[in-house]
PDB file of N, CA and C in Angstrom:
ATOM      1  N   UNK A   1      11.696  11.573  22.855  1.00  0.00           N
ATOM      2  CA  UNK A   1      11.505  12.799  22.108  1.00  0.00           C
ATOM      3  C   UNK A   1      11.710  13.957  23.069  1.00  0.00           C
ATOM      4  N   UNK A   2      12.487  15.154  22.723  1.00  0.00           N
ATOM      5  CA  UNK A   2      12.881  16.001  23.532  1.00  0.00           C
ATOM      6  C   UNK A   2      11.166  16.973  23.894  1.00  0.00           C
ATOM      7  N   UNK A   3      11.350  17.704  24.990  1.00  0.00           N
ATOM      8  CA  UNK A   3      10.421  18.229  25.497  1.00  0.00           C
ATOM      9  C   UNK A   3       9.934  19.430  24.766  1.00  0.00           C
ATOM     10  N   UNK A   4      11.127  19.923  23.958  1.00  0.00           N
ATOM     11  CA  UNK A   4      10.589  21.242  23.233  1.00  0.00           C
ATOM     12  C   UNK A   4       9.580  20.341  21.923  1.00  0.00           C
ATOM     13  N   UNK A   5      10.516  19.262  21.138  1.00  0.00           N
ATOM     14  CA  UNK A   5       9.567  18.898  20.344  1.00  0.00           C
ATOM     15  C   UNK A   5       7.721  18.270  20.162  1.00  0.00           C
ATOM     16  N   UNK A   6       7.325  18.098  21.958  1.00  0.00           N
ATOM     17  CA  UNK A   6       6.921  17.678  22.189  1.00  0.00           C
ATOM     18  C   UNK A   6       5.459  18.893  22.529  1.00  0.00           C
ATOM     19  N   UNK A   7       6.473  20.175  22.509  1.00  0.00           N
ATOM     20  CA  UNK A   7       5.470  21.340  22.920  1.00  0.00           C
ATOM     21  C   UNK A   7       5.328  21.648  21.613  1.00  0.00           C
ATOM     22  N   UNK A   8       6.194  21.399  20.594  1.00  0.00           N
ATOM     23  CA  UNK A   8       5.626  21.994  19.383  1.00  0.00           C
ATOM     24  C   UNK A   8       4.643  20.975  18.725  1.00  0.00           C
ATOM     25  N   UNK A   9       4.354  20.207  19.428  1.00  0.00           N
ATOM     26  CA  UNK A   9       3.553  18.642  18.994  1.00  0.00           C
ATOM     27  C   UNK A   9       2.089  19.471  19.587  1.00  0.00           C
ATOM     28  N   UNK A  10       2.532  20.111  20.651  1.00  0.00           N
ATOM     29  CA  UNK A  10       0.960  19.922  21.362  1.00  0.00           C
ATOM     30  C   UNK A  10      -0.023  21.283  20.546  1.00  0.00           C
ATOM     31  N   UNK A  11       0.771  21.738  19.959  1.00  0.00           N
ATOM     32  CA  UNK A  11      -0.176  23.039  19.337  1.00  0.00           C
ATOM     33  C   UNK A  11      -1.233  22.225  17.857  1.00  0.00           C
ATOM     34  N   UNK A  12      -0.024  21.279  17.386  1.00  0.00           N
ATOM     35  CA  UNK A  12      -0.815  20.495  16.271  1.00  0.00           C
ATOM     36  C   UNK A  12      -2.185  19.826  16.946  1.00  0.00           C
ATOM     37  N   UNK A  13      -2.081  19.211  18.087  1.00  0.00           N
ATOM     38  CA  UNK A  13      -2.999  18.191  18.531  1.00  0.00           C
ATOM     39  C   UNK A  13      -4.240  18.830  19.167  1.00  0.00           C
ATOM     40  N   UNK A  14      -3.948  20.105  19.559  1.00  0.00           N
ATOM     41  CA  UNK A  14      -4.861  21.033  19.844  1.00  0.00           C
ATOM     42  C   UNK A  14      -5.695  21.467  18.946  1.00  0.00           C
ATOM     43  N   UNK A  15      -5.008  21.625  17.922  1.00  0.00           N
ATOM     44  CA  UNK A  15      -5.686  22.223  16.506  1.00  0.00           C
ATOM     45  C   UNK A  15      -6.522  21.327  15.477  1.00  0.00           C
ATOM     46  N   UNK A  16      -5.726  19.801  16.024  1.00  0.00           N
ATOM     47  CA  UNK A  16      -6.954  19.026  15.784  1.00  0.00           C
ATOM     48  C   UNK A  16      -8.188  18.530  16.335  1.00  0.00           C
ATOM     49  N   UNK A  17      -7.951  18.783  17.695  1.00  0.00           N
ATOM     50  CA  UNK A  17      -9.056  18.564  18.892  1.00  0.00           C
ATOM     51  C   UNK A  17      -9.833  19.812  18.158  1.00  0.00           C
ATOM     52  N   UNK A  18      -9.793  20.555  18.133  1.00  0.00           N
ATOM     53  CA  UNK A  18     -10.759  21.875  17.775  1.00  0.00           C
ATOM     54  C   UNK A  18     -11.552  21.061  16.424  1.00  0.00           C
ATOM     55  N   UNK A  19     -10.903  20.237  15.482  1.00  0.00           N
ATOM     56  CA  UNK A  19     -11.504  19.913  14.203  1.00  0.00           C
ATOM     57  C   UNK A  19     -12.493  18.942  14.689  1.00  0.00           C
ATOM     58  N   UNK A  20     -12.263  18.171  15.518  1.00  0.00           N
ATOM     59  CA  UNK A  20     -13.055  17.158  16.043  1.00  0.00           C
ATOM     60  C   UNK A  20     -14.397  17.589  16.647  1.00  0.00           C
ATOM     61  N   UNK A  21     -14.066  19.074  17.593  1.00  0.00           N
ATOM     62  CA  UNK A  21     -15.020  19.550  18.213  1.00  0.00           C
ATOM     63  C   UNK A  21     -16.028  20.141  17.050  1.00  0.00           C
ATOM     64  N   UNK A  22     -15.677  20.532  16.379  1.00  0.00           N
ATOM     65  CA  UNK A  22     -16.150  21.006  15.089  1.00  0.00           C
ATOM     66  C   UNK A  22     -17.691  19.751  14.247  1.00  0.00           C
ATOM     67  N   UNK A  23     -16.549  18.926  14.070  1.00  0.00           N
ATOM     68  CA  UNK A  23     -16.892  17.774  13.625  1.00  0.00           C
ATOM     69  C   UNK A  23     -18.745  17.179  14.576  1.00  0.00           C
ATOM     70  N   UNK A  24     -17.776  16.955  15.636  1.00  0.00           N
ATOM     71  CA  UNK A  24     -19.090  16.554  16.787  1.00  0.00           C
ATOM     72  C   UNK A  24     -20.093  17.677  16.366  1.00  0.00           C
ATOM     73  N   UNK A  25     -19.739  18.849  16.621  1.00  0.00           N
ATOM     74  CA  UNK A  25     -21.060  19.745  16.711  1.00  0.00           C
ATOM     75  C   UNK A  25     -21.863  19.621  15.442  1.00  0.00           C
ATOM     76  N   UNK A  26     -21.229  19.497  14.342  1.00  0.00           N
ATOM     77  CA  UNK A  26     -21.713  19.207  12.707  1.00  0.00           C
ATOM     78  C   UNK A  26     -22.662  17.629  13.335  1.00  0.00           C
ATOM     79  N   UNK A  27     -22.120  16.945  14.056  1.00  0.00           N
ATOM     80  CA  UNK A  27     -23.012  15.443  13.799  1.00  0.00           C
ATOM     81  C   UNK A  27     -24.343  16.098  14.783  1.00  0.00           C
ATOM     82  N   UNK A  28     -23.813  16.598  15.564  1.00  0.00           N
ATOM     83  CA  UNK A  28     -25.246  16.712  16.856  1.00  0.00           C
ATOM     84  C   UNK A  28     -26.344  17.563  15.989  1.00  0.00           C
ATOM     85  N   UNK A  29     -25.576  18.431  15.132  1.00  0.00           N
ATOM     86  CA  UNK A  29     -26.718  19.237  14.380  1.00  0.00           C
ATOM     87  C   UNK A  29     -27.319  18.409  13.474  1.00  0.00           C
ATOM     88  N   UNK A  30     -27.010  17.234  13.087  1.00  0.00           N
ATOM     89  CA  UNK A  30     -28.059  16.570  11.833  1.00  0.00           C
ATOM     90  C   UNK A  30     -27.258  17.473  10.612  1.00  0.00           C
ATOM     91  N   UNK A  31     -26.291  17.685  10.510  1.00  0.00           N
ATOM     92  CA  UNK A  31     -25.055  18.321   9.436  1.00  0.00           C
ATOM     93  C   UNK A  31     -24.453  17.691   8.545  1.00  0.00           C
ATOM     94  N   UNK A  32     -23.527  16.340   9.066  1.00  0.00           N
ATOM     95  CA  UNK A  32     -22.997  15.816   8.475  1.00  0.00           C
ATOM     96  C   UNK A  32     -23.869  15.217   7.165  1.00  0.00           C
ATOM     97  N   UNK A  33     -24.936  14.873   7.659  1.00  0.00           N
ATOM     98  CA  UNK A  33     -25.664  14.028   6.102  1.00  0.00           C
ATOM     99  C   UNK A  33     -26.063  14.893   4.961  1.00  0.00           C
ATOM    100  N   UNK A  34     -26.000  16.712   5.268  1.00  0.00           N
ATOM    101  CA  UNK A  34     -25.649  17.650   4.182  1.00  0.00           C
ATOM    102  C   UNK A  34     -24.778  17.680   3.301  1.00  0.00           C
ATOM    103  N   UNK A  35     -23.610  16.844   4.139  1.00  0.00           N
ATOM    104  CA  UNK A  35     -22.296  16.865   3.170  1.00  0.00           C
ATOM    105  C   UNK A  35     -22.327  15.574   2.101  1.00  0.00           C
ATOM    106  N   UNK A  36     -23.856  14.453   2.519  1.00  0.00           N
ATOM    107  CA  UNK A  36     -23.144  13.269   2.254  1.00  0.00           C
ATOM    108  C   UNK A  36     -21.915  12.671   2.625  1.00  0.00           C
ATOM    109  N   UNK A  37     -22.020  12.290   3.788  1.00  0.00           N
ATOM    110  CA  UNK A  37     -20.707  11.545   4.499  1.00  0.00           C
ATOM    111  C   UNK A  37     -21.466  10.057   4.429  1.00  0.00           C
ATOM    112  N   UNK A  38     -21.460   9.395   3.403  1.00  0.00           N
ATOM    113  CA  UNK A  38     -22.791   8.353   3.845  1.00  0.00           C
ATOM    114  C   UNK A  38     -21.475   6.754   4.747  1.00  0.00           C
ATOM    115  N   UNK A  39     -21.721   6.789   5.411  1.00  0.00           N
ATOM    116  CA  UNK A  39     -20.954   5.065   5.967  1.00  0.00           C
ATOM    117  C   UNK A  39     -20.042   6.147   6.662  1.00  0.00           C
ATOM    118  N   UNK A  40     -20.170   7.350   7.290  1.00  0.00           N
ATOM    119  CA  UNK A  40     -18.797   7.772   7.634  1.00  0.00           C
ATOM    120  C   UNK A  40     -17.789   6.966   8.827  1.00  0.00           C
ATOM    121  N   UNK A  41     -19.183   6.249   9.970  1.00  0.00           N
ATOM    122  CA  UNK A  41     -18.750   5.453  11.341  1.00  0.00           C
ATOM    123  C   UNK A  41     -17.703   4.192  10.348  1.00  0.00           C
ATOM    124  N   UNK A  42     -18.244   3.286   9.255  1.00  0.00           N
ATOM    125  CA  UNK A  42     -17.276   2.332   8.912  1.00  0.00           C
ATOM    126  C   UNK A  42     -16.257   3.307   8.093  1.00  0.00           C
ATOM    127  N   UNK A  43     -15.909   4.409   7.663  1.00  0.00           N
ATOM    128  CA  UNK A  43     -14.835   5.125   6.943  1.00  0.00           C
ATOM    129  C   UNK A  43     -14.035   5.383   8.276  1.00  0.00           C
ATOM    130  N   UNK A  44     -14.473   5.914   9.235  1.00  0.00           N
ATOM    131  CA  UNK A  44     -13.521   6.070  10.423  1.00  0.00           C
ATOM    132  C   UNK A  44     -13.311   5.173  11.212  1.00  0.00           C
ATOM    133  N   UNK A  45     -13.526   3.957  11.209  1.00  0.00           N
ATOM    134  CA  UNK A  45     -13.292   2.893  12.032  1.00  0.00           C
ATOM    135  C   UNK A  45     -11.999   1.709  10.851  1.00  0.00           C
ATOM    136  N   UNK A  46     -12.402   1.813   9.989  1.00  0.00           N
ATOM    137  CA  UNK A  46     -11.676   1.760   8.303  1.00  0.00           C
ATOM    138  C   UNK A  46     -10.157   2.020   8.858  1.00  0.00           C
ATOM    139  N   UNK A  47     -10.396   3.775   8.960  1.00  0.00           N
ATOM    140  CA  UNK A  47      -9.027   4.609   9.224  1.00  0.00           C
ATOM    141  C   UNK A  47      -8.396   4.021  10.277  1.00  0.00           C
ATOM    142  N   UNK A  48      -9.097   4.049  11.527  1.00  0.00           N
ATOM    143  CA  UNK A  48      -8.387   3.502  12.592  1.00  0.00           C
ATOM    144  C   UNK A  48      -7.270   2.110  12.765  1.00  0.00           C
ATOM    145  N   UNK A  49      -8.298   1.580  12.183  1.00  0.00           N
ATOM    146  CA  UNK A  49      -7.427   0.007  12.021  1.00  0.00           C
ATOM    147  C   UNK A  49      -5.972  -0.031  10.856  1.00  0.00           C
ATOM    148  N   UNK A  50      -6.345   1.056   9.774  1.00  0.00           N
ATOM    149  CA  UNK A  50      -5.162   1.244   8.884  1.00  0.00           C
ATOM    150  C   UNK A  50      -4.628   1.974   8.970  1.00  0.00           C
ATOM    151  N   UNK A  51      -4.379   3.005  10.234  1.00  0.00           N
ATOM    152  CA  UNK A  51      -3.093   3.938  10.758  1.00  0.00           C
ATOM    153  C   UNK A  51      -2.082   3.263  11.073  1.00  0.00           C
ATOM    154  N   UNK A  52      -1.560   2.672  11.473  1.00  0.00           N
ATOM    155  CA  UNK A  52      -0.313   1.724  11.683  1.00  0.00           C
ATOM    156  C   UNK A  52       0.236   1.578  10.101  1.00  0.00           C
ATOM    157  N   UNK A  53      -0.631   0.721   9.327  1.00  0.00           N
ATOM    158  CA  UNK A  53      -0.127   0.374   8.062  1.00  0.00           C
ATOM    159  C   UNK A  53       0.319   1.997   7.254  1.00  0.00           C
ATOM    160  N   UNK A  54      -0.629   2.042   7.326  1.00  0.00           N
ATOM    161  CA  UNK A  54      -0.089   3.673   6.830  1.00  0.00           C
ATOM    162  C   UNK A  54       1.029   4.538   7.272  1.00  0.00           C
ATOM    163  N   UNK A  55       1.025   5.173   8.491  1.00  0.00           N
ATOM    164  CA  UNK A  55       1.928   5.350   8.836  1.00  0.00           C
ATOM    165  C   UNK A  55       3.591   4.919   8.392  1.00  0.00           C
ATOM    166  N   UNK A  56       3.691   3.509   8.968  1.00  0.00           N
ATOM    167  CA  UNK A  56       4.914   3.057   8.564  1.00  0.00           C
ATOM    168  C   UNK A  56       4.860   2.475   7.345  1.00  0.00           C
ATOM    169  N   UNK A  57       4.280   2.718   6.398  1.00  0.00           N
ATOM    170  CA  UNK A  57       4.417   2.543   4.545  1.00  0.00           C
ATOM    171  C   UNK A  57       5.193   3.730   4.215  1.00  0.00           C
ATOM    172  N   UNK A  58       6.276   3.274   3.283  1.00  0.00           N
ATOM    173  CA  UNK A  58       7.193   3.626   2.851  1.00  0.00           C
ATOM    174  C   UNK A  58       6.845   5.019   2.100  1.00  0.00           C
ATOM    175  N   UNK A  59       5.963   4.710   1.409  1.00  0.00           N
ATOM    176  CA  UNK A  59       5.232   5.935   0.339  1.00  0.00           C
ATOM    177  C   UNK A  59       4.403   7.061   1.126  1.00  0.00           C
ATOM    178  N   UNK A  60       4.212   7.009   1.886  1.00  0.00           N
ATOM    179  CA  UNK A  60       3.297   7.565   2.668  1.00  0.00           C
ATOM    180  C   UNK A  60       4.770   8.618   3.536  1.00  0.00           C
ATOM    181  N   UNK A  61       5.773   7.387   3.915  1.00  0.00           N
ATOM    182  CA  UNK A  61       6.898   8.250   4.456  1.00  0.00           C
ATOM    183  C   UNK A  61       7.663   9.391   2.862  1.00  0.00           C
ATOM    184  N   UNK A  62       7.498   8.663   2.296  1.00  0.00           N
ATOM    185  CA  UNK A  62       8.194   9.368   0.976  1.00  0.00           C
ATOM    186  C   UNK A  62       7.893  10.684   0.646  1.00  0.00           C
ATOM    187  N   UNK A  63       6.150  10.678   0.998  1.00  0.00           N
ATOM    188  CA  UNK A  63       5.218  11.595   0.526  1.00  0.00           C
ATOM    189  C   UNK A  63       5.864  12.854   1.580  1.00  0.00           C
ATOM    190  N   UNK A  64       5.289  12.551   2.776  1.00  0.00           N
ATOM    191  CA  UNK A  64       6.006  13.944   3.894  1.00  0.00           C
ATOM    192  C   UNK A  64       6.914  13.846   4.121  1.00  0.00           C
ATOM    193  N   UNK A  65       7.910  13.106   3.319  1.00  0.00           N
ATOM    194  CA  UNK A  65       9.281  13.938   2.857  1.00  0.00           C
ATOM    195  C   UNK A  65       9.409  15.171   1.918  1.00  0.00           C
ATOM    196  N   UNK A  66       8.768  14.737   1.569  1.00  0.00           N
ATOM    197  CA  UNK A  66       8.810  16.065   0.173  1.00  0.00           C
ATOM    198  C   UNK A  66       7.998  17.344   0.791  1.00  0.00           C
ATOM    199  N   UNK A  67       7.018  16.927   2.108  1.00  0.00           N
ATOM    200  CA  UNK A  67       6.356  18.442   2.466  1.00  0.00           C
ATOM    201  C   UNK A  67       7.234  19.195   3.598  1.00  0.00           C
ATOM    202  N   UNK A  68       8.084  18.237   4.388  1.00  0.00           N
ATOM    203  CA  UNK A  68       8.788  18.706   5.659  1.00  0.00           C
ATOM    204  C   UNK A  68      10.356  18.873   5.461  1.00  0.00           C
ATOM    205  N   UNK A  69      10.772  20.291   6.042  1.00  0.00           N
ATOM    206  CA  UNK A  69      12.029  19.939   6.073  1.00  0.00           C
ATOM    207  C   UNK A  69      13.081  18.917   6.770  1.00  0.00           C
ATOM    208  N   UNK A  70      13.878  18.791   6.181  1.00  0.00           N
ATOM    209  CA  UNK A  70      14.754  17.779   6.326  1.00  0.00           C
ATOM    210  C   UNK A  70      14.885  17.664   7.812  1.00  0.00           C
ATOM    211  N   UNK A  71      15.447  17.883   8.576  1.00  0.00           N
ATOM    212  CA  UNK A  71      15.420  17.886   9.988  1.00  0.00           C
ATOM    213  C   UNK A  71      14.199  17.817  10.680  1.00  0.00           C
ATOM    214  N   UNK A  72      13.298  18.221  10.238  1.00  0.00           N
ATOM    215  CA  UNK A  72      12.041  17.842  10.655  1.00  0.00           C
ATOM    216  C   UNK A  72      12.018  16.516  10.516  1.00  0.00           C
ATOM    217  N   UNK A  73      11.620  16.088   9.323  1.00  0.00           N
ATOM    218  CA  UNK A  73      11.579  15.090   8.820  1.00  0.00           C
ATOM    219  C   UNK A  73      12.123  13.724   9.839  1.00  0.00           C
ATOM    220  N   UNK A  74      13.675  14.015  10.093  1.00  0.00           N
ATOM    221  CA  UNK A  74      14.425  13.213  10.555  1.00  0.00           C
ATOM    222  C   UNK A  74      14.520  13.119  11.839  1.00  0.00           C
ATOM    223  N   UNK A  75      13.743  14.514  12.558  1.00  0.00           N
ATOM    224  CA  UNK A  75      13.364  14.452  13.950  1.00  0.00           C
ATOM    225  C   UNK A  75      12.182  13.671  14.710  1.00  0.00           C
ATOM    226  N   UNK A  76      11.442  13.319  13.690  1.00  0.00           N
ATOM    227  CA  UNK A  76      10.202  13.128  13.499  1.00  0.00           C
ATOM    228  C   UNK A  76       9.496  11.681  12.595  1.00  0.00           C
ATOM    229  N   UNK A  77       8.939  11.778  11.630  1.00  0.00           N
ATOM    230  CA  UNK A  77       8.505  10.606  10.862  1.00  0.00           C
ATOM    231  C   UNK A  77       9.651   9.621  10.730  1.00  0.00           C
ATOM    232  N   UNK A  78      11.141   9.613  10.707  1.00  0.00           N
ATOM    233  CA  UNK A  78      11.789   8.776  10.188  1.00  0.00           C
ATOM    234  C   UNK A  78      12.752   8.345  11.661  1.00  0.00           C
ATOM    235  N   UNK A  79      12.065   8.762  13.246  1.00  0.00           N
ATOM    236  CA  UNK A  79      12.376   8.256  14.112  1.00  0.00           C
ATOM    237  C   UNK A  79      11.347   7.078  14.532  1.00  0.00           C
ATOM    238  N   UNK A  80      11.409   6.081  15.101  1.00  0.00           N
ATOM    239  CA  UNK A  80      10.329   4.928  15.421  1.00  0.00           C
ATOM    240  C   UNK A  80      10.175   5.484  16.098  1.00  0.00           C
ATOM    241  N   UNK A  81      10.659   6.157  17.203  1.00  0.00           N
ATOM    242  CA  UNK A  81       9.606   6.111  18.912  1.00  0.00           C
ATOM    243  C   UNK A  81       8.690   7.257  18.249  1.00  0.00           C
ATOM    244  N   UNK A  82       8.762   8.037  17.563  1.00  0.00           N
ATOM    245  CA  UNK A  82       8.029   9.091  16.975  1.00  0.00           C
ATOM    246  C   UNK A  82       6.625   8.910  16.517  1.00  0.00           C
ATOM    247  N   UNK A  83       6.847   7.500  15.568  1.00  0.00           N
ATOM    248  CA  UNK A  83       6.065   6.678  14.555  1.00  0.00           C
ATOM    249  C   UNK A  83       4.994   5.982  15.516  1.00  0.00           C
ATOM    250  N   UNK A  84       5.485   5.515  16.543  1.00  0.00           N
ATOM    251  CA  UNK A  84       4.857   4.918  17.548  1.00  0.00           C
ATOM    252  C   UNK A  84       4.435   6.045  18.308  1.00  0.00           C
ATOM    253  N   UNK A  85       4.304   7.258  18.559  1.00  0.00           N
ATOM    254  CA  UNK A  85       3.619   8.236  19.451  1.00  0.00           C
ATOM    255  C   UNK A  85       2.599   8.729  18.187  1.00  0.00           C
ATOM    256  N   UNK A  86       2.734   8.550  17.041  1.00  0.00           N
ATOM    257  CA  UNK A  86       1.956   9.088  16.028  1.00  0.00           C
ATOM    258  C   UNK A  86       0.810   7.898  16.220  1.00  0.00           C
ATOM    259  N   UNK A  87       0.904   6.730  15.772  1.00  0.00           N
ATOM    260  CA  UNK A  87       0.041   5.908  15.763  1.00  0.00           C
ATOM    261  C   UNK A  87      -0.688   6.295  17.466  1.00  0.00           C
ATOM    262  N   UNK A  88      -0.385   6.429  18.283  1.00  0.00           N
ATOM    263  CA  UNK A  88      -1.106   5.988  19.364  1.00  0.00           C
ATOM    264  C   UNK A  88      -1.764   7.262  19.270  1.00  0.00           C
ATOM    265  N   UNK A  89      -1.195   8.342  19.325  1.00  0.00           N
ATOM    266  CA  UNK A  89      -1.967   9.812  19.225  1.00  0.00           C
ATOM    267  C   UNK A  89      -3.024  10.164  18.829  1.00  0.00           C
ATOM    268  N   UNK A  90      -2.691   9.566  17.297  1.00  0.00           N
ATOM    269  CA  UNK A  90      -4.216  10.008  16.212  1.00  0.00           C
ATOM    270  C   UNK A  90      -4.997   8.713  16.215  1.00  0.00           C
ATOM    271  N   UNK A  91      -4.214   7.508  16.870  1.00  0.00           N
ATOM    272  CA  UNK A  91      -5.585   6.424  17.023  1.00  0.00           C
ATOM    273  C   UNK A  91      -6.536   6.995  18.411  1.00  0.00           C
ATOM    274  N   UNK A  92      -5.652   6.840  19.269  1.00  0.00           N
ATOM    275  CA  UNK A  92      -6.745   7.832  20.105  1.00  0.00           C
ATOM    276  C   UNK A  92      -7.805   9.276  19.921  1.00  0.00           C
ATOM    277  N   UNK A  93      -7.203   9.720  18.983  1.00  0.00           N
ATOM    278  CA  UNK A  93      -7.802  11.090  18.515  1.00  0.00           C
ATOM    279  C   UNK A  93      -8.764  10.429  18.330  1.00  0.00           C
ATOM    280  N   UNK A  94      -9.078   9.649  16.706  1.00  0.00           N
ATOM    281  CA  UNK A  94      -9.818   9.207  15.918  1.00  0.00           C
ATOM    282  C   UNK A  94     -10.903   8.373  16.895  1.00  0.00           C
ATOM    283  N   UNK A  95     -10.237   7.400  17.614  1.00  0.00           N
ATOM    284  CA  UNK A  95     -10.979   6.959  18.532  1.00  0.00           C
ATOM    285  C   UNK A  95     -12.242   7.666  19.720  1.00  0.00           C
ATOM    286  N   UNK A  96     -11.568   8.296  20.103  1.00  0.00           N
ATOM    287  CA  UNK A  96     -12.486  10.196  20.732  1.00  0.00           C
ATOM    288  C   UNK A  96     -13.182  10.622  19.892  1.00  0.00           C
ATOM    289  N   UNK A  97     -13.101  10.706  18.591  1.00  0.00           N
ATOM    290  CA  UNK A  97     -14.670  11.279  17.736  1.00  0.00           C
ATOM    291  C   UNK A  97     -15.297  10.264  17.626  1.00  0.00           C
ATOM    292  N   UNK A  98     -15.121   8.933  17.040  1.00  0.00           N
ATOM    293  CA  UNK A  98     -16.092   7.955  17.271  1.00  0.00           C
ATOM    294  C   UNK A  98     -16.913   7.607  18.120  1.00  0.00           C
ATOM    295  N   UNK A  99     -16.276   7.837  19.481  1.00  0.00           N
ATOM    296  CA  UNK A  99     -16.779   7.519  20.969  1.00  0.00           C
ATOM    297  C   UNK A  99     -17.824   8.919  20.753  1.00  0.00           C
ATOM    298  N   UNK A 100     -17.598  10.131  20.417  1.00  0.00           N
ATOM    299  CA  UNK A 100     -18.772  11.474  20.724  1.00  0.00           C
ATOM    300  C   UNK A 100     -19.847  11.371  19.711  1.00  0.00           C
ATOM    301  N   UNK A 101     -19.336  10.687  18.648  1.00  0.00           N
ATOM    302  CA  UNK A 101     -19.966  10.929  17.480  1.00  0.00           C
ATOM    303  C   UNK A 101     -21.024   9.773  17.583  1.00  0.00           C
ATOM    304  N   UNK A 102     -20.718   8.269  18.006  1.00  0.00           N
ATOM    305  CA  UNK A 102     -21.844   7.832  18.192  1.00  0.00           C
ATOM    306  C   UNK A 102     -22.463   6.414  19.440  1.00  0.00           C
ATOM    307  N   UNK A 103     -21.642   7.507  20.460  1.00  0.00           N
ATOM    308  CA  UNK A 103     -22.315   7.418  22.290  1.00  0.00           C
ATOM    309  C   UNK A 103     -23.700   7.668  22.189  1.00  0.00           C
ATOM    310  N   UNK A 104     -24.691   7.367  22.516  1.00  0.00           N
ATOM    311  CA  UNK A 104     -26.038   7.426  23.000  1.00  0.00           C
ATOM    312  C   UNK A 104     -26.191   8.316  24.196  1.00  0.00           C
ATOM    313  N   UNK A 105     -27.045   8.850  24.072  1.00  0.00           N
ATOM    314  CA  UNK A 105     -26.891   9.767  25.335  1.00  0.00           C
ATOM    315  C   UNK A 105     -27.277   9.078  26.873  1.00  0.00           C
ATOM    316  N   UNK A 106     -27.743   7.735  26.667  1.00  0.00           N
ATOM    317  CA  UNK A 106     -27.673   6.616  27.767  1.00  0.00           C
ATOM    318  C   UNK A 106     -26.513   6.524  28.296  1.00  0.00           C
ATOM    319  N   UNK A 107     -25.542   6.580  26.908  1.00  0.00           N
ATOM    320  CA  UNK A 107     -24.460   5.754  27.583  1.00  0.00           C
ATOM    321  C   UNK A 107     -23.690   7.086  28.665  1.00  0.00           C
ATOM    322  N   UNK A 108     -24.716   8.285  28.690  1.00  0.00           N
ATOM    323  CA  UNK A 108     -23.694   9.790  29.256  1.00  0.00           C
ATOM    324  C   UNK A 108     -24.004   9.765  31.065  1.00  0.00           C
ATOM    325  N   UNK A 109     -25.800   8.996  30.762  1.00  0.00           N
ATOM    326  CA  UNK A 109     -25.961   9.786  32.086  1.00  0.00           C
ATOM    327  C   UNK A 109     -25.302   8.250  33.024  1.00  0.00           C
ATOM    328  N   UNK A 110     -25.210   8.247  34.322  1.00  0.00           N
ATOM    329  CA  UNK A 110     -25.122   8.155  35.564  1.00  0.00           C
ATOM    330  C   UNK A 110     -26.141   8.010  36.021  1.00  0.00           C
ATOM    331  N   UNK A 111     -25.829   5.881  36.371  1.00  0.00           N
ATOM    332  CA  UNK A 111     -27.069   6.180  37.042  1.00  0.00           C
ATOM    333  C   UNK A 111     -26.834   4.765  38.258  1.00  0.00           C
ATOM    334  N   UNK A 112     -27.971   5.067  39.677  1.00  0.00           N
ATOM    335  CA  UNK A 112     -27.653   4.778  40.694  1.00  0.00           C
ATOM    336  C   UNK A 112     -27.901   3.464  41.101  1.00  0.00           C
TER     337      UNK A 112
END
């Protein structure tokens, strides 16, 4: 993937790190169970394991066809090495809120 596309990648991933940070601060506050998120750890662990399938499902490609332009599109979702930086990206993302969201604060400190 060329380097410019890769800088226009990093503003998205930023903007989701901010949602995450968001997210965390909502769990540390005792927040999330305002919203009723009830099972959210098995809904996001759920997600994780079915990003791959998703991803490369046809319908799912069909779908952000119709939101992205064409060259986008073809720069992007309908390249594999792309598909494969997507899966690893947002599994790691997803993976990083799970790990903040429910680490013990044992598991933070350091010890001798």
């Amino acid at each position: 993937m060329a380097s410019r596309e890769m800088g226009h990648m990093r503003a998205v991933v930023e903007k989701e790190l901010l949602h995450y940070d968001i997210l965390y601060s909502l769990e540390r506050a005792g927040l999330l169970d305002d919203y009723r998120l009830d099972n959210y750890h098995e809904m996001l662990s759920d997600l994780i394991l079915k990003l791959p399938t998703i991803i490369a499902d046809k319908s799912f490609q069909s779908e952000m066809q119709r939101f992205l332009p064409t060259t986008v599109f073809e720069r992007t979702l309908a390249n594999e090495k792309f598909q494969i930086y997507l899966k690893s990206t947002l599994s790691g993302l997803f993976n990083d809120v799970a790990d903040k969201l429910y680490r013990t604060n044992d598991e933070l400190e350091f010890r001798m």
